[in-house]
PDB file of N, CA and C in Angstrom:
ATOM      1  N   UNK A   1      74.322 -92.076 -32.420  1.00  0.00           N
ATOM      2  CA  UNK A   1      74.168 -92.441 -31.020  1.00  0.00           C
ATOM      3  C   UNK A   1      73.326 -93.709 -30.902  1.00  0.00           C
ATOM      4  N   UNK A   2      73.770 -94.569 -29.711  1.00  0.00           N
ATOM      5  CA  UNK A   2      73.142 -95.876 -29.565  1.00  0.00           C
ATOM      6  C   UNK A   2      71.647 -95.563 -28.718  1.00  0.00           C
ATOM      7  N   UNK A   3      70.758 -96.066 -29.255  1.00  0.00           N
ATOM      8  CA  UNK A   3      69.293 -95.870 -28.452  1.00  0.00           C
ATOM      9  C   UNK A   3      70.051 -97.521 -27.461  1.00  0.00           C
ATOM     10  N   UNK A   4      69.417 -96.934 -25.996  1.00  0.00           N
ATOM     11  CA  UNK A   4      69.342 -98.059 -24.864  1.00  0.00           C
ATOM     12  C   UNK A   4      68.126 -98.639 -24.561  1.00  0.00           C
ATOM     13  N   UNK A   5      68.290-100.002 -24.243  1.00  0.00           N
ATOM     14  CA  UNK A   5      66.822-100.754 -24.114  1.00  0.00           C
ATOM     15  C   UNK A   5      67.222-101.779 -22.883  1.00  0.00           C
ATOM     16  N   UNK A   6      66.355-101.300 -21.994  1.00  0.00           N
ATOM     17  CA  UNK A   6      66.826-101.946 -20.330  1.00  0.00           C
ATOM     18  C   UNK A   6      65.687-103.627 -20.643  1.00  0.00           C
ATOM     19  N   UNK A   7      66.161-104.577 -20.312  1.00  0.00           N
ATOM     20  CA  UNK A   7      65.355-105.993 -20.572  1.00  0.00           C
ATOM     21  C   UNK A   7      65.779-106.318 -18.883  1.00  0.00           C
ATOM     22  N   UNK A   8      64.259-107.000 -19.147  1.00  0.00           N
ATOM     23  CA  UNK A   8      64.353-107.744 -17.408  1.00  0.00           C
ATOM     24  C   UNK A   8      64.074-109.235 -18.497  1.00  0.00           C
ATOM     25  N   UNK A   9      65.066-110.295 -18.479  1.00  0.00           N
ATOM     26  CA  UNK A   9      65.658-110.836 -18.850  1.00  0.00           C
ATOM     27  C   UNK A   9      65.503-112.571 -17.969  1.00  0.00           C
ATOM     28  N   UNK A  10      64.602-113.566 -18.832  1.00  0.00           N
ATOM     29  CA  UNK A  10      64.429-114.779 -18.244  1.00  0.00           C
ATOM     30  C   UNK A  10      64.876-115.790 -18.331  1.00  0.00           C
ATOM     31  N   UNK A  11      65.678-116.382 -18.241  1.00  0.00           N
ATOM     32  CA  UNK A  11      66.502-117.735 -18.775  1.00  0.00           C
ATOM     33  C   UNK A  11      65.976-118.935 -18.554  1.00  0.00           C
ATOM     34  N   UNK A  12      65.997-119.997 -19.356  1.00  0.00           N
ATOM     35  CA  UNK A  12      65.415-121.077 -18.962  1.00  0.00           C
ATOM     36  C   UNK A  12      63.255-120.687 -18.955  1.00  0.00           C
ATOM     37  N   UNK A  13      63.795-120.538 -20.112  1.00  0.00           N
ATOM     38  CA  UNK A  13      62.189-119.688 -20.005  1.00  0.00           C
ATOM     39  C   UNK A  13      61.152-120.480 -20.902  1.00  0.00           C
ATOM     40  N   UNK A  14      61.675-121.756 -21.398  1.00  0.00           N
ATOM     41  CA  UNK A  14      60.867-122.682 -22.588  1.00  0.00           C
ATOM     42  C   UNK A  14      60.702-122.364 -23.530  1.00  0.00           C
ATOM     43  N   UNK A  15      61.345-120.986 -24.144  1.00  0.00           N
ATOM     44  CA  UNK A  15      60.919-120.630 -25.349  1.00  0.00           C
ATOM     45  C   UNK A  15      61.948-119.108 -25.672  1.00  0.00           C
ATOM     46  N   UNK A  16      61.997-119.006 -26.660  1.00  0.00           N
ATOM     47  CA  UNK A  16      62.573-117.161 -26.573  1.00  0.00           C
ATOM     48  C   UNK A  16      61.482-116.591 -27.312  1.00  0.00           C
ATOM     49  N   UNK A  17      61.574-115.550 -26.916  1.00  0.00           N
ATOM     50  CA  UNK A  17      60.154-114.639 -26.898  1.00  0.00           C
ATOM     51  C   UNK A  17      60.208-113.528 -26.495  1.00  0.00           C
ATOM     52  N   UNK A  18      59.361-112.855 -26.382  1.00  0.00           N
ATOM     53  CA  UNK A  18      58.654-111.403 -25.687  1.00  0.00           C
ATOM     54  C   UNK A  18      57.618-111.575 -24.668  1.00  0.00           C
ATOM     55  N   UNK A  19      57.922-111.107 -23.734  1.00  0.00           N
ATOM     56  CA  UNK A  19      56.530-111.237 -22.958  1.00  0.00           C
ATOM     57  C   UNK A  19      56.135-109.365 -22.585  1.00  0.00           C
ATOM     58  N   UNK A  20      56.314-108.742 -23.617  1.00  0.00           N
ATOM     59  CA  UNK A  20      55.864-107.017 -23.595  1.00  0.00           C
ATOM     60  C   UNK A  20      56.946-106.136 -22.875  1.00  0.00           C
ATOM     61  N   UNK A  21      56.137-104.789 -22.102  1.00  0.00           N
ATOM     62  CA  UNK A  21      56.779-103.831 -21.870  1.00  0.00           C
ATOM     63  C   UNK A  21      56.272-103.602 -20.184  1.00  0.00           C
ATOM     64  N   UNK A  22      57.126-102.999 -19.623  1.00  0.00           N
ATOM     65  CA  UNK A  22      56.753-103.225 -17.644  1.00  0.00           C
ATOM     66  C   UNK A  22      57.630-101.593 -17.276  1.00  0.00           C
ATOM     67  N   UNK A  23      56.884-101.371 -16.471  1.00  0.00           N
ATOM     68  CA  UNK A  23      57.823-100.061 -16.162  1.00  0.00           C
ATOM     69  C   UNK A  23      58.301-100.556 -14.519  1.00  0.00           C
ATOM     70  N   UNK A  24      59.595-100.038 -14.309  1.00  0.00           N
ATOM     71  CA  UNK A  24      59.920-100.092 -12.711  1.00  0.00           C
ATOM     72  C   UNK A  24      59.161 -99.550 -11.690  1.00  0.00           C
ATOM     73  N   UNK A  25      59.749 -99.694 -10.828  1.00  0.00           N
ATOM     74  CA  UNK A  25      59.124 -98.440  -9.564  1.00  0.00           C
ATOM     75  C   UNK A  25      59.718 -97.469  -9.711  1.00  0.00           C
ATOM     76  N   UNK A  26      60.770 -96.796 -10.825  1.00  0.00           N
ATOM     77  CA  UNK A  26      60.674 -95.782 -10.589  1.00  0.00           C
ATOM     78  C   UNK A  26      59.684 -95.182 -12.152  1.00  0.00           C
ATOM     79  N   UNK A  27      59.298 -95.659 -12.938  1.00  0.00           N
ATOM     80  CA  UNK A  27      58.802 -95.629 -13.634  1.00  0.00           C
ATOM     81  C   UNK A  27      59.209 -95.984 -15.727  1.00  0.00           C
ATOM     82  N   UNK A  28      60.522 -96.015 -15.348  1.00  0.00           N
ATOM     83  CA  UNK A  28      61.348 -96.327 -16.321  1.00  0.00           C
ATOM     84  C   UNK A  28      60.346 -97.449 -17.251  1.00  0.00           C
ATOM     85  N   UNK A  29      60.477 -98.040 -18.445  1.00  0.00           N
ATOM     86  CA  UNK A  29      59.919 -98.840 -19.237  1.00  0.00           C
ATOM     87  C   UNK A  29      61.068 -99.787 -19.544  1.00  0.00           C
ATOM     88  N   UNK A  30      60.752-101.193 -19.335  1.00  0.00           N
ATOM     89  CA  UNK A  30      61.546-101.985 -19.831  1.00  0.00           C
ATOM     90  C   UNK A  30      61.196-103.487 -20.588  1.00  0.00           C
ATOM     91  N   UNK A  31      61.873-103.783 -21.436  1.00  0.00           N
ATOM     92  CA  UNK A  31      61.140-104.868 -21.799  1.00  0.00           C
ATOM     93  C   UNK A  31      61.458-106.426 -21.387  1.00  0.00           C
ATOM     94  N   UNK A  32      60.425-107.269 -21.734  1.00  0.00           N
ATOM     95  CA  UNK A  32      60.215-108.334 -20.881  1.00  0.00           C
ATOM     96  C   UNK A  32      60.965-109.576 -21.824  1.00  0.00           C
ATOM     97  N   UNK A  33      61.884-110.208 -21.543  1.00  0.00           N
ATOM     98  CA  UNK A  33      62.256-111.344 -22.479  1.00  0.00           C
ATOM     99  C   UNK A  33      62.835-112.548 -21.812  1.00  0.00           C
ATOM    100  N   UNK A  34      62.055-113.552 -22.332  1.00  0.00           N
ATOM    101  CA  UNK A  34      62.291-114.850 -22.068  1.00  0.00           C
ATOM    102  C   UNK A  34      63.397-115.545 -23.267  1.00  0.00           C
ATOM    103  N   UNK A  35      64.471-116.480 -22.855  1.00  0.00           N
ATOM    104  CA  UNK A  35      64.899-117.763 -23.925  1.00  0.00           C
ATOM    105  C   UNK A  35      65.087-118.595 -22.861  1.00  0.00           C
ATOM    106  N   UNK A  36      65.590-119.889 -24.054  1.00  0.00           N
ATOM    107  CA  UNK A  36      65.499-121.310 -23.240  1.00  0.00           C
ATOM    108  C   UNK A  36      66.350-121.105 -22.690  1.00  0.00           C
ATOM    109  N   UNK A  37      67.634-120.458 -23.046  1.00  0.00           N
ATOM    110  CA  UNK A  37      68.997-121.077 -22.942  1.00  0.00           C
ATOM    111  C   UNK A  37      69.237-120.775 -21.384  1.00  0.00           C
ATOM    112  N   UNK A  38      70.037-121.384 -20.369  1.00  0.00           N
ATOM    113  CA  UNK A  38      70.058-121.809 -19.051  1.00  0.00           C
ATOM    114  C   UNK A  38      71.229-120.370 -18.908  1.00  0.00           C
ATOM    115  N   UNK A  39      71.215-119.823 -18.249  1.00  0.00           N
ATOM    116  CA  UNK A  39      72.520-119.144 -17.259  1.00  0.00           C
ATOM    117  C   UNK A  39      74.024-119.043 -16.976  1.00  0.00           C
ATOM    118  N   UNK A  40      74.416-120.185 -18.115  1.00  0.00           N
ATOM    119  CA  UNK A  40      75.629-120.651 -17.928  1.00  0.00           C
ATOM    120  C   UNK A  40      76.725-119.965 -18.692  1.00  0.00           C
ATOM    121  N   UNK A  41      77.568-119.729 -18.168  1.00  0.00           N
ATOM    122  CA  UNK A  41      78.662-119.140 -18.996  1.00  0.00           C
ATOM    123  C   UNK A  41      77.946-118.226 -19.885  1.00  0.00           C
ATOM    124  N   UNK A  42      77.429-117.488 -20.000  1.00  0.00           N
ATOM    125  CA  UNK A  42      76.425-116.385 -20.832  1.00  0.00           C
ATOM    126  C   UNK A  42      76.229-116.447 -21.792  1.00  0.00           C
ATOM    127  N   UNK A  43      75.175-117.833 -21.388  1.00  0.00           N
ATOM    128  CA  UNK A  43      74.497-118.428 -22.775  1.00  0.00           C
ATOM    129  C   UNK A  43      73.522-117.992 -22.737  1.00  0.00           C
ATOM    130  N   UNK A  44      72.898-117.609 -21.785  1.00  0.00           N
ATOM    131  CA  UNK A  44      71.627-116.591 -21.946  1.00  0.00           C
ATOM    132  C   UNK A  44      71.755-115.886 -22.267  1.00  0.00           C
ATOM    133  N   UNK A  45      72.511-114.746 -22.191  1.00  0.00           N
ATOM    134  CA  UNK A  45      73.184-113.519 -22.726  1.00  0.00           C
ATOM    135  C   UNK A  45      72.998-113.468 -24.115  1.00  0.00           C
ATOM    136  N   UNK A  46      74.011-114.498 -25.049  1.00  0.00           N
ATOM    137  CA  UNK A  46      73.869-114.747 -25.909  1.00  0.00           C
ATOM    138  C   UNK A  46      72.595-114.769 -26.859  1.00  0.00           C
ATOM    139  N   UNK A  47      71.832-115.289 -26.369  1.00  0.00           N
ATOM    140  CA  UNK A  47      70.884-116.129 -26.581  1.00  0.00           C
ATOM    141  C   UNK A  47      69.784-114.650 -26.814  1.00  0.00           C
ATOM    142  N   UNK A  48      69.462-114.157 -25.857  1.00  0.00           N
ATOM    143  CA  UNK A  48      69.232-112.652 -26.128  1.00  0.00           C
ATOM    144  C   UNK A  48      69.705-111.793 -26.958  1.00  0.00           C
ATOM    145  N   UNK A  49      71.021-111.472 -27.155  1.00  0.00           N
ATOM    146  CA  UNK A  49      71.873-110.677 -28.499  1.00  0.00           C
ATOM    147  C   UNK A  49      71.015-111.170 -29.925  1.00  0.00           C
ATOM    148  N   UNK A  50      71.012-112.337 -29.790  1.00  0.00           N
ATOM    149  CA  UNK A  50      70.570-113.046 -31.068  1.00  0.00           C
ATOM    150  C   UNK A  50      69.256-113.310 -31.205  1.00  0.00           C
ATOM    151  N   UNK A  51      68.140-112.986 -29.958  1.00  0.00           N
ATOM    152  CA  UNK A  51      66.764-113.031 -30.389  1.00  0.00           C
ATOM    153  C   UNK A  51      66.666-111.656 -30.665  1.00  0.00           C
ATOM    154  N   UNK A  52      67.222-110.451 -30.279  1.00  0.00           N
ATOM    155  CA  UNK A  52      67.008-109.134 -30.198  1.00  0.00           C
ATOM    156  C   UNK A  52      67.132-108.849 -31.689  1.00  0.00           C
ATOM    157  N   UNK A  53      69.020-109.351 -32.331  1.00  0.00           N
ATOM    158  CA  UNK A  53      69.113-108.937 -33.504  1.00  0.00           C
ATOM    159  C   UNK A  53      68.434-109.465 -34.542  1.00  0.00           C
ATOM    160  N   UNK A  54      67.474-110.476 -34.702  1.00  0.00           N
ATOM    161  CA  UNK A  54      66.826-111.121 -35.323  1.00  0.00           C
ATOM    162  C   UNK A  54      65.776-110.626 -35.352  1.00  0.00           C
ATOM    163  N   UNK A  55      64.727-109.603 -34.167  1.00  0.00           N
ATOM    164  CA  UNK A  55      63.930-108.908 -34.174  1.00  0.00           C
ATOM    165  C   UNK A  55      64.615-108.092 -34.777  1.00  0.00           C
ATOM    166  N   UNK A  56      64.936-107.725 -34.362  1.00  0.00           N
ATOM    167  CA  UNK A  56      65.343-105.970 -34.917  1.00  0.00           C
ATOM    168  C   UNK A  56      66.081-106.010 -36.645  1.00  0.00           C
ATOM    169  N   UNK A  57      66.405-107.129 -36.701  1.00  0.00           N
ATOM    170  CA  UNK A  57      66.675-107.087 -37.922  1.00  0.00           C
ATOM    171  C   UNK A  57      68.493-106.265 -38.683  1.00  0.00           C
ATOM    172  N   UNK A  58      69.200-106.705 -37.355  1.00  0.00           N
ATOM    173  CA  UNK A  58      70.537-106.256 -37.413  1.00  0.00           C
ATOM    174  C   UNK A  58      71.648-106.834 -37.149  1.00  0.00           C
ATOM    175  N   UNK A  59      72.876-106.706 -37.105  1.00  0.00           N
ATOM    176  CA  UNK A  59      73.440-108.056 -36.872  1.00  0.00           C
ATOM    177  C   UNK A  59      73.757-107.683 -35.669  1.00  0.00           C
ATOM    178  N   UNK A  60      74.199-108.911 -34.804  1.00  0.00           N
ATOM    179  CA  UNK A  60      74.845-108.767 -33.650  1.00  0.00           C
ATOM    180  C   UNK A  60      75.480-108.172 -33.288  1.00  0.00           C
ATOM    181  N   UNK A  61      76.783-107.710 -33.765  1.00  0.00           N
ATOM    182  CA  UNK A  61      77.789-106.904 -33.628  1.00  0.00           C
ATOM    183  C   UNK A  61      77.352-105.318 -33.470  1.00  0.00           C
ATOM    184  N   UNK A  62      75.989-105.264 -33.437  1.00  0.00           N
ATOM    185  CA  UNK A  62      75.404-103.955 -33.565  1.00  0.00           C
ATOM    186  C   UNK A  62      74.682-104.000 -31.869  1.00  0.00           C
ATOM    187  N   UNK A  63      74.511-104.786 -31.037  1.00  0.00           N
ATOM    188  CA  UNK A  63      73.950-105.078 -29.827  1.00  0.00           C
ATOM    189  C   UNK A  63      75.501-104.996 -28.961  1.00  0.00           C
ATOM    190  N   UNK A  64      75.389-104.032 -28.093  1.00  0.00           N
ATOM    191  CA  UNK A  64      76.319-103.884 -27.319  1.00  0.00           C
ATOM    192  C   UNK A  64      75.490-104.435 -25.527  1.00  0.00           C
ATOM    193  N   UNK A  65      76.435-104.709 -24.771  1.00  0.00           N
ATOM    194  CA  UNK A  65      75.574-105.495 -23.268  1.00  0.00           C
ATOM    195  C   UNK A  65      76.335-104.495 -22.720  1.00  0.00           C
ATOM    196  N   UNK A  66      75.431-103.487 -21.904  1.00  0.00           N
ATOM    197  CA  UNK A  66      76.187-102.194 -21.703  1.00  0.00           C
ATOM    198  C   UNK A  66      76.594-102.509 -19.745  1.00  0.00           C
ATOM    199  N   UNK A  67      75.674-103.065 -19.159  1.00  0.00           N
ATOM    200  CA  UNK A  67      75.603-103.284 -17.783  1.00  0.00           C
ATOM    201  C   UNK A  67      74.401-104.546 -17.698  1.00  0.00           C
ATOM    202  N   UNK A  68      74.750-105.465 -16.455  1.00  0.00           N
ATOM    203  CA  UNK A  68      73.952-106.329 -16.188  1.00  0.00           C
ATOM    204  C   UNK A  68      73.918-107.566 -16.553  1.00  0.00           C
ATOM    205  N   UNK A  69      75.727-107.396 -16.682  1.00  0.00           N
ATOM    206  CA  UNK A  69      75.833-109.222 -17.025  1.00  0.00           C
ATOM    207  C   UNK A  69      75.327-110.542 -16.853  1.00  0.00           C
ATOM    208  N   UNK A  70      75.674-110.044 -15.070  1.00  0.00           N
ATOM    209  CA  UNK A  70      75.493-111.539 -14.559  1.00  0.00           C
ATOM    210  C   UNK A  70      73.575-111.228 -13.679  1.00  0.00           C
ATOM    211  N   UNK A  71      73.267-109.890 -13.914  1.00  0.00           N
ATOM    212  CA  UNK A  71      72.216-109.497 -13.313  1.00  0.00           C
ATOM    213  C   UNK A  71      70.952-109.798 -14.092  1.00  0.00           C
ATOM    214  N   UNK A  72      69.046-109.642 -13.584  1.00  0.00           N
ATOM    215  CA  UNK A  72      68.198-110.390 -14.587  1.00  0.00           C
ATOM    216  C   UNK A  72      68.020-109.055 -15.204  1.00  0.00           C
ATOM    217  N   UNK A  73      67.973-108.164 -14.795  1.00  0.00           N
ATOM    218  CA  UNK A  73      67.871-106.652 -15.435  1.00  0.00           C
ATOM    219  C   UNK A  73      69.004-105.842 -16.143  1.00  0.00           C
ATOM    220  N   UNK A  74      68.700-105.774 -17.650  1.00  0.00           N
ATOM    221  CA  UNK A  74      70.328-105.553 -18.460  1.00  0.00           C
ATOM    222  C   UNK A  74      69.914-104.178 -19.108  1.00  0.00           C
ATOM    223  N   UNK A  75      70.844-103.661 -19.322  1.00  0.00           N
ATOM    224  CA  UNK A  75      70.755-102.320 -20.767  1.00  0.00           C
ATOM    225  C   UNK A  75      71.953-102.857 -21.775  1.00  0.00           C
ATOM    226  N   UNK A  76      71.356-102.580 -23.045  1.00  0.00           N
ATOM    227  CA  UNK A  76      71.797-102.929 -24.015  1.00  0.00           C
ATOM    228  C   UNK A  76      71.705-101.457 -24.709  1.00  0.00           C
ATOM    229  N   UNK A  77      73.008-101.719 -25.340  1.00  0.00           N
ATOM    230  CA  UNK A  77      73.070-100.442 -26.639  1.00  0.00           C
ATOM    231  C   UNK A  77      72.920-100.636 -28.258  1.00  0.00           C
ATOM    232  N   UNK A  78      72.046-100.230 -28.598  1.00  0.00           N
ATOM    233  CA  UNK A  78      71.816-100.947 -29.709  1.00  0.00           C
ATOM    234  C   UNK A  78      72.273-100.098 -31.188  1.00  0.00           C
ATOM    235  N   UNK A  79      73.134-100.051 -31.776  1.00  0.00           N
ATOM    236  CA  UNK A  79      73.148 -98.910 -32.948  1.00  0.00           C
ATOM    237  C   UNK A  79      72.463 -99.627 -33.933  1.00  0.00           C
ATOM    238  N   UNK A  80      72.194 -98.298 -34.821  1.00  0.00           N
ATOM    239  CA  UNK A  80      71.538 -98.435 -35.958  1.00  0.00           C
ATOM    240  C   UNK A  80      69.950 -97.982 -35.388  1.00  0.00           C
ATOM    241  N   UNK A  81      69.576 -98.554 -34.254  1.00  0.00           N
ATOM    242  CA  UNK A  81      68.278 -98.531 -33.830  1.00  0.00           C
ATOM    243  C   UNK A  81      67.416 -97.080 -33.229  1.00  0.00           C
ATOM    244  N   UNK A  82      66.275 -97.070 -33.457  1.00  0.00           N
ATOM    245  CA  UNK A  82      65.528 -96.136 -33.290  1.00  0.00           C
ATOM    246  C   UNK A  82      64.083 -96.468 -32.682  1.00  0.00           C
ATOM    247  N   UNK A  83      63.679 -95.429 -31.342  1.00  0.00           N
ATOM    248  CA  UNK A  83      62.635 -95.893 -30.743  1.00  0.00           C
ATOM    249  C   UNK A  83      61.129 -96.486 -31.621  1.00  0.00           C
ATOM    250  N   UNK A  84      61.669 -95.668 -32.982  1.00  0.00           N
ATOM    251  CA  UNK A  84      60.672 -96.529 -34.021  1.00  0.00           C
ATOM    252  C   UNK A  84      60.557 -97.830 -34.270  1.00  0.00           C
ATOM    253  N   UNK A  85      61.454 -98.046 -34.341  1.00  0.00           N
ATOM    254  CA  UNK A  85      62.496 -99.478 -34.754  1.00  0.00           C
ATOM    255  C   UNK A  85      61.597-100.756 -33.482  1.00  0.00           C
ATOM    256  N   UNK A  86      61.716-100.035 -32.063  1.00  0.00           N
ATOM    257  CA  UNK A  86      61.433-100.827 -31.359  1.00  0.00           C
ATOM    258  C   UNK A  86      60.494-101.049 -31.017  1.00  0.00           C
ATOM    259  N   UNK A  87      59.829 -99.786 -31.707  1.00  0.00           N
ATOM    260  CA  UNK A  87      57.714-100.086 -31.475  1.00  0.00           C
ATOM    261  C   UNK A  87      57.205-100.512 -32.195  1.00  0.00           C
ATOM    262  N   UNK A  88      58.184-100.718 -33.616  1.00  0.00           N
ATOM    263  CA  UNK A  88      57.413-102.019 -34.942  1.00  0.00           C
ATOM    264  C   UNK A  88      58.286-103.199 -34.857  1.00  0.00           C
ATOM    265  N   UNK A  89      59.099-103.480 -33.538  1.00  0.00           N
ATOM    266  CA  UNK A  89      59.430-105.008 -33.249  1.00  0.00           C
ATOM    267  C   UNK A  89      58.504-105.457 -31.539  1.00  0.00           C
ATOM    268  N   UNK A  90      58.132-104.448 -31.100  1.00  0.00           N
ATOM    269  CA  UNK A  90      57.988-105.187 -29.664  1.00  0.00           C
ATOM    270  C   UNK A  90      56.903-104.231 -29.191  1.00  0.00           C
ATOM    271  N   UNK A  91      55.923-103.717 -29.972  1.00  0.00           N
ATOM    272  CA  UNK A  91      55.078-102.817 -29.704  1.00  0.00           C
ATOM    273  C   UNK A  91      55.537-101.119 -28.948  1.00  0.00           C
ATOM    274  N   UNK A  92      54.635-100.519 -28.731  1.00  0.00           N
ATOM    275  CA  UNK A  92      54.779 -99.043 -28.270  1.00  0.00           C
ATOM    276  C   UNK A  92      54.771 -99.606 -26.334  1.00  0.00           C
ATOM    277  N   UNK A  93      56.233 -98.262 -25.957  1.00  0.00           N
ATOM    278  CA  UNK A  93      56.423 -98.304 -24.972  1.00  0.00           C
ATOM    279  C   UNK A  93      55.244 -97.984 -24.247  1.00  0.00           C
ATOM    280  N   UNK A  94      54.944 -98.278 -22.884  1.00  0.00           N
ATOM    281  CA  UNK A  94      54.299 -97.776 -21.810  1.00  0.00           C
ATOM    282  C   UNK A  94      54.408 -96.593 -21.573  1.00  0.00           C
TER     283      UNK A  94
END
């Protein structure tokens, strides 16, 4: 089974990166990510798949974009991955 990881998601952000973990209003945990790449044709998108699998240490084809294409708030499905996985790439959830 794919562990899901909801990203509130920054484009045009000067850098790709992490900027941590944020919970919603309803309390959900999600994580915070910035890249340079601009909005266009889902090059941000992209651009995310490939900072994620590079953290995580998996290939792309293993990052599924489950909802939240064109939206700044996405869930991604990630196989192979484990909530372990994501607290020794991006620290422990909130």
């Amino acid at each position: 089974m794919a562990e899901v990881l909801a990203v509130r998601l920054t484009p045009r952000g000067g850098r790709d990166g992490v900027d941590g973990w944020a919970l919603d209003a309803d309390g959900r945990a999600y994580l915070k990510v910035r890249v340079a790449s601009p909005p266009v044709d889902g090059a941000a998108n992209a651009a995310l798949v490939a900072f994620l699998a590079k953290s995580l240490k998996i290939p792309r084809s293993a990052i599924r974009l489950a909802a939240g294409e064109t939206a700044r708030l996405k869930r991604l499905e990630l196989e192979g991955v484990g909530p372990d996985d994501l607290a020794r790439a991006f620290g422990p959830r909130p």
